[in-house]
Protein backbone atom coordinates (compact mmCIF):
# COMPACT_ATOMS: atom_id res chain seq x y z
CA UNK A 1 98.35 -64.80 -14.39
CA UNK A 2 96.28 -66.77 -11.67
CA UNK A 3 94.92 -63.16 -10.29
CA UNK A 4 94.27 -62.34 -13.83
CA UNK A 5 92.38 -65.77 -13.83
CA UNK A 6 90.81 -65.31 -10.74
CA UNK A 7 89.50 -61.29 -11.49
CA UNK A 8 88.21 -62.69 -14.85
CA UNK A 9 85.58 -65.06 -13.18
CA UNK A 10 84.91 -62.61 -10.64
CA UNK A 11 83.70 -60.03 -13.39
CA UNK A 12 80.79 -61.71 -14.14
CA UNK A 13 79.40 -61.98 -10.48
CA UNK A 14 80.40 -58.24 -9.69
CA UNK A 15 78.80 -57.29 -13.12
CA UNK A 16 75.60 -59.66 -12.24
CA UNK A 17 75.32 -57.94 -8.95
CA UNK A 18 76.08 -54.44 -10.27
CA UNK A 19 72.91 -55.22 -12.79
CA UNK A 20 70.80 -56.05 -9.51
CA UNK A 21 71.55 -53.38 -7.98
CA UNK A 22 71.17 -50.87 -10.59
CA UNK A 23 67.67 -53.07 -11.44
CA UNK A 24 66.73 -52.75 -7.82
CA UNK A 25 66.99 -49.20 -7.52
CA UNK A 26 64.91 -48.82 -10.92
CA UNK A 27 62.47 -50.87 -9.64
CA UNK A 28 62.13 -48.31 -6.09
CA UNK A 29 62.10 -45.44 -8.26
CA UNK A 30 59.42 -46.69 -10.49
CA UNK A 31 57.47 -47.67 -7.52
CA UNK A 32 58.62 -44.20 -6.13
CA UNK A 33 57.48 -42.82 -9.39
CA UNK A 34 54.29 -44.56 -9.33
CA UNK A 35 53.02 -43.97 -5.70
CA UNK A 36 53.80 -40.07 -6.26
CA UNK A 37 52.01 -40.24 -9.50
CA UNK A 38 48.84 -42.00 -7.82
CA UNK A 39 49.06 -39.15 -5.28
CA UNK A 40 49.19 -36.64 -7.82
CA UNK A 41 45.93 -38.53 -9.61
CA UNK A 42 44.20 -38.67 -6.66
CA UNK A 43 44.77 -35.26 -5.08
CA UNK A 44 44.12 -33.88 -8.81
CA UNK A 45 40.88 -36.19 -7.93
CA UNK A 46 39.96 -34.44 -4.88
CA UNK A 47 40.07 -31.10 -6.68
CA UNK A 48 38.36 -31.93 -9.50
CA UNK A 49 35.57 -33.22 -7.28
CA UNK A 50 36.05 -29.64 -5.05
CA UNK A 51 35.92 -27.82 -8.31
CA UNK A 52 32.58 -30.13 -9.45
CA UNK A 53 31.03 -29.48 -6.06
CA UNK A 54 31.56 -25.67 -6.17
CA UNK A 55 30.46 -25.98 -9.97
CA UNK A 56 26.61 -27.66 -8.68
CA UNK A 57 27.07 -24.91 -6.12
CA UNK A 58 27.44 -22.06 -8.44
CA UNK A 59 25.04 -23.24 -11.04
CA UNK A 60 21.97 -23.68 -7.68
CA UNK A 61 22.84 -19.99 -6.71
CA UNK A 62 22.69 -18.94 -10.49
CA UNK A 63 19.02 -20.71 -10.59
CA UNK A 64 17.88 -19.06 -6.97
CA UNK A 65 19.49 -16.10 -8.54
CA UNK A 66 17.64 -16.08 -11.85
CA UNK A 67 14.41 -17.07 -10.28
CA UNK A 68 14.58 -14.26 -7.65
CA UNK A 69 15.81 -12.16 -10.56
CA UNK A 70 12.35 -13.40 -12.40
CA UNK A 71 10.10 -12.90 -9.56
CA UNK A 72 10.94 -9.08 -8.84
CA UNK A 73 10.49 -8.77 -12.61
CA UNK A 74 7.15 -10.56 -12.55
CA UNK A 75 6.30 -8.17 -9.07
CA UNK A 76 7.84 -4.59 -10.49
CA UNK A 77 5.60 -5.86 -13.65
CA UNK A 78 1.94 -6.59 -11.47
CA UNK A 79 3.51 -3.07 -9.78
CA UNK A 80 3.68 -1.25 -12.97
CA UNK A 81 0.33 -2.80 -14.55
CA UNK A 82 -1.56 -2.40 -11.43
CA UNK A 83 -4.49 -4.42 -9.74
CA UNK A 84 -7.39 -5.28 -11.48
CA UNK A 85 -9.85 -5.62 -8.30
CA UNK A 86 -12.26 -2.99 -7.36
CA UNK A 87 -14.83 -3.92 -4.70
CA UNK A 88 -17.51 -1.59 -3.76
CA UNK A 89 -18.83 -1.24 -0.02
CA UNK A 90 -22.03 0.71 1.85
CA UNK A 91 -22.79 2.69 4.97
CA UNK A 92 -25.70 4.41 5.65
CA UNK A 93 -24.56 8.12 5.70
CA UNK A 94 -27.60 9.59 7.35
CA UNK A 95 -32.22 8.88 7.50
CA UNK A 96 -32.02 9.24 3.02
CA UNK A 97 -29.05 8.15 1.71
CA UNK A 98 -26.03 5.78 1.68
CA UNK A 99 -22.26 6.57 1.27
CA UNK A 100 -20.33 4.32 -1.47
CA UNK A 101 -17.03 3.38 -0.85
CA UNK A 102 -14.04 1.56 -3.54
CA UNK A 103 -12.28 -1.10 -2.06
CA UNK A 104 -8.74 -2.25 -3.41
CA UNK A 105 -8.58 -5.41 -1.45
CA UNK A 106 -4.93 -6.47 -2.97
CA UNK A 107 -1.38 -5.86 -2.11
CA UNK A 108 -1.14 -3.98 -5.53
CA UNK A 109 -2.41 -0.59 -6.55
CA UNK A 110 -5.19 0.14 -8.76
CA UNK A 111 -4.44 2.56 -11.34
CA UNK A 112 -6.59 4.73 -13.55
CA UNK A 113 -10.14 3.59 -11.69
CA UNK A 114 -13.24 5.20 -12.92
CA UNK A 115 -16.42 4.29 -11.72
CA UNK A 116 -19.57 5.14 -13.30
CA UNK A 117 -23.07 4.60 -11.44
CA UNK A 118 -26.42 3.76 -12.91
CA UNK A 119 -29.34 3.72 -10.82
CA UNK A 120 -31.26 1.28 -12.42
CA UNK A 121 -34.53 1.72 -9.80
CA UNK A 122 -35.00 4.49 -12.75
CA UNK A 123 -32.73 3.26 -15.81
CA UNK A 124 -34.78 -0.32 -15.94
CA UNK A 125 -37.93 2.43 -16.68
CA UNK A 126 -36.54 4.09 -19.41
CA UNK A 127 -37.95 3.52 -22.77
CA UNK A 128 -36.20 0.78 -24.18
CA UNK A 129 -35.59 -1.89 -27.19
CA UNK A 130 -34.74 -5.15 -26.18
CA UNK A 131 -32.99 -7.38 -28.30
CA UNK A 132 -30.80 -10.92 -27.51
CA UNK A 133 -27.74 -9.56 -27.33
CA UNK A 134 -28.48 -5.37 -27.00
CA UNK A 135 -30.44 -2.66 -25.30
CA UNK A 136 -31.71 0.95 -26.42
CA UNK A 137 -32.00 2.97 -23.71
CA UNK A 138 -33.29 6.66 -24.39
CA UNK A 139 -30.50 8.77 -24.06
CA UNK A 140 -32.12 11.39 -22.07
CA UNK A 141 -33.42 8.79 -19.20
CA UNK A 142 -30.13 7.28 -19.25
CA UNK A 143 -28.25 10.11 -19.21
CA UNK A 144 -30.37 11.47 -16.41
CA UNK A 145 -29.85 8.56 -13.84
CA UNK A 146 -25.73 7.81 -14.37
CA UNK A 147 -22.86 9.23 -12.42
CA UNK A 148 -19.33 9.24 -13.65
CA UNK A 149 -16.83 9.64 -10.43
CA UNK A 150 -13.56 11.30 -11.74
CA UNK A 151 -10.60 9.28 -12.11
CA UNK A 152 -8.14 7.94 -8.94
CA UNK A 153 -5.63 5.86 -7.99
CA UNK A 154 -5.86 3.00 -5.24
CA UNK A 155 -2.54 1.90 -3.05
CA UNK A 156 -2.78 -1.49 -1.87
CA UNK A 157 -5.39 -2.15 0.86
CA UNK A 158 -6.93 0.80 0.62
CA UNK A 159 -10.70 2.23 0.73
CA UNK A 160 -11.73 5.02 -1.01
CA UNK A 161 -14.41 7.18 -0.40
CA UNK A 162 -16.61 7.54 -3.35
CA UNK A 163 -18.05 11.74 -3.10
CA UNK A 164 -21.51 10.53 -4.46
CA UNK A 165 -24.58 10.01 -2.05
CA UNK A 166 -26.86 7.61 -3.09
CA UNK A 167 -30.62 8.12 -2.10
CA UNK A 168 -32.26 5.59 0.33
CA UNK A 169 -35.57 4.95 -2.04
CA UNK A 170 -37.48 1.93 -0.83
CA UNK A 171 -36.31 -1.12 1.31
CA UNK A 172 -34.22 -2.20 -2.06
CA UNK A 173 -32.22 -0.40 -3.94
CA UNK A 174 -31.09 -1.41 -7.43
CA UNK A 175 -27.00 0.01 -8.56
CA UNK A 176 -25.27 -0.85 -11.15
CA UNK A 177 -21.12 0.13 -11.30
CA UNK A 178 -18.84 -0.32 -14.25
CA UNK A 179 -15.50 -0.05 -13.07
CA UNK A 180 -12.67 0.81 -15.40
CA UNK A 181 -9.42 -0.01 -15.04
CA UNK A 182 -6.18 0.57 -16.19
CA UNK A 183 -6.28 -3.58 -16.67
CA UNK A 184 -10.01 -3.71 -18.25
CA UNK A 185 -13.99 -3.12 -17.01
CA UNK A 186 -15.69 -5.05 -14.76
CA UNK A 187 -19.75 -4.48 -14.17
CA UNK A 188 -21.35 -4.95 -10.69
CA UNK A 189 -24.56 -5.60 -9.88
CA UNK A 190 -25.67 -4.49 -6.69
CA UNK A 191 -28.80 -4.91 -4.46
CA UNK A 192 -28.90 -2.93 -1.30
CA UNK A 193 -30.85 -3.08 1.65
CA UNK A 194 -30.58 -0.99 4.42
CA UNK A 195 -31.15 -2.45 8.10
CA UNK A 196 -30.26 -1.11 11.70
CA UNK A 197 -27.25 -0.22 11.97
CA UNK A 198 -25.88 -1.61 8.79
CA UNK A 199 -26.27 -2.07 4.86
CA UNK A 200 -26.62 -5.84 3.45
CA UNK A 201 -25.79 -6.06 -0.40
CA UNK A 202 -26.20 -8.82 -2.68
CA UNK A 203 -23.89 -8.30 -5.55
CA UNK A 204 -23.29 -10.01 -8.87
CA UNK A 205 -19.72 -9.12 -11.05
CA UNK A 206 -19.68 -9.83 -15.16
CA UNK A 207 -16.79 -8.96 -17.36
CA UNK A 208 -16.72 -9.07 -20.94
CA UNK A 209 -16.05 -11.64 -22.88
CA UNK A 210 -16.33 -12.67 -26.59
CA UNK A 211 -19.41 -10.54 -27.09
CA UNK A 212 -20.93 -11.84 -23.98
CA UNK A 213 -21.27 -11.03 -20.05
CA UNK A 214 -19.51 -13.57 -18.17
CA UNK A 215 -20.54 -14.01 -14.53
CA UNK A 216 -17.35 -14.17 -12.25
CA UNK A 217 -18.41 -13.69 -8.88
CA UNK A 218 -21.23 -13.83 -6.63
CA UNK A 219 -22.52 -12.69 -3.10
CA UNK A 220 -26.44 -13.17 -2.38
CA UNK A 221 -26.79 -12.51 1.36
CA UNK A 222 -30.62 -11.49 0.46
CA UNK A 223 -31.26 -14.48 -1.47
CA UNK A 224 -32.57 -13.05 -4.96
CA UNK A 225 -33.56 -15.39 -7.45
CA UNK A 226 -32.25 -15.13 -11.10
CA UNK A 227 -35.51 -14.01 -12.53
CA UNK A 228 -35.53 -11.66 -9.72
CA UNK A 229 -31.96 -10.34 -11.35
CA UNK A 230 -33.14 -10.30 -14.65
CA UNK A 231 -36.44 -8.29 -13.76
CA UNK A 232 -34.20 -5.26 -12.04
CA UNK A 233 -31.18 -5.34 -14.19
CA UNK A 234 -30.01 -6.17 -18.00
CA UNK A 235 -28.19 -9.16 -18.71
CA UNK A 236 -27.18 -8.24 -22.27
CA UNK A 237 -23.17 -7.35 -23.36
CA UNK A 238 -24.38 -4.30 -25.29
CA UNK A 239 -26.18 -1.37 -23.64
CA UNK A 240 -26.46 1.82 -26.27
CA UNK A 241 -28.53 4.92 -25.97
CA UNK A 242 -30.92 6.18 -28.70
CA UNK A 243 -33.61 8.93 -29.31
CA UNK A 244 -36.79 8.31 -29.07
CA UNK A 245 -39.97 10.47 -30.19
CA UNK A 246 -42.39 11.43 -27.39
């Protein structure tokens, strides 16, 4: 009976420390449980932030890639379409006349050029009309001092040799060129003077625009005034050719 007694009151205290036991060991294991869940989080941290890094990564080389992608378009495009620039050079072939030369000063071809050459020493005598905006020209005196140099093609940096021979007339000579392109028509103005050993130009470029000639670029070694311009060559958009009666 007494060890009955005795086991009864001991029951509690085994129970009690059982419960401790049992609690204590939860308590590791949740810790245990916790500290392998924080490692989880933060190694699933570390490759989220990999995976965000090689993300930024991915999406720069997609931009370089779709910019280089754009810029070979953009080239292959100026490539296909060609050069606009034509510039026209002079040597002094021999005692009477000067050799003409195209220039395609760009790292792009020049497709389709035609160059036509008026030698306005005689065109700016033809019988005329002038209006504001026009010229009539007779067609026979026109027709009698142009050129028209059969169509070529210029690779980049590249000079052309132009097959016409232009007479040396006087110490100034008075040229006009309209250039055709495969990108549009440019008209050049050109004064030449021949010296020792070389050829000075002054030139003046127009292109069309909105019914007018706009002035683009300009090179006046020889100093010629405008009125000087506008005494040897004609400044209006429209040039046309007509008959007239003798």
């Amino acid at each position: 009976m007494l060890i009955l007694i005795i086991l009864a009151s001991l029951i509690p205290g085994v129970l009690a420390v059982l419960q401790y036991i049992e609690s204590n060991k939860k308590e590791k294991d949740s810790k245990r449980y916790e500290m392998e869940l924080k490692g989880k989080i933060e190694n699933l941290t570390i490759a989220n932030a990999g995976l965000s890094n090689q993300i930024t990564g991915l999406s720069s080389d997609n931009l370089k890639l779709s910019r280089q992608l754009t810029e070979t378009s953009l080239l292959l495009n100026e490539n296909l379409r060609g050069g606009d620039k034509v510039d026209i050079s002079a040597i002094q072939a021999n005692s009477t006349q000067i050799k003409i030369s195209a220039m395609n000063n760009s790292v792009f071809p020049v497709y389709d050029v035609q160059v036509v050459i008026l030698d306005y020493d005689e065109i700016i005598k033809c019988k005329n009309t002038i209006r504001a905006d026009s010229v009539f020209i007779d067609i026979k005196c026109y027709k009698a001092n142009i050129s028209i140099v059969p169509t070529f093609n210029m690779s980049p940096n590249n000079e052309t040799e132009i097959p016409n021979l232009l007479p040396i007339k006087g110490e100034l000579m008075h040229y006009a060129f309209q250039i055709k392109t495969r990108n549009g028509i440019t008209l050049r103005h050109s004064v030449f003077k021949v010296k020792k050993n070389k050829i000075e130009q002054s030139y003046r470029i127009y292109e069309f625009n909105n019914g007018k000639l706009v002035l683009t670029d300009e090179n006046n070694p020889l100093k010629l005034t405008k009125e000087y311009w506008d005494q040897h060559f004609y400044s209006q958009p429209y040039v046309y050719t007509t008959v007239y009666e003798n």
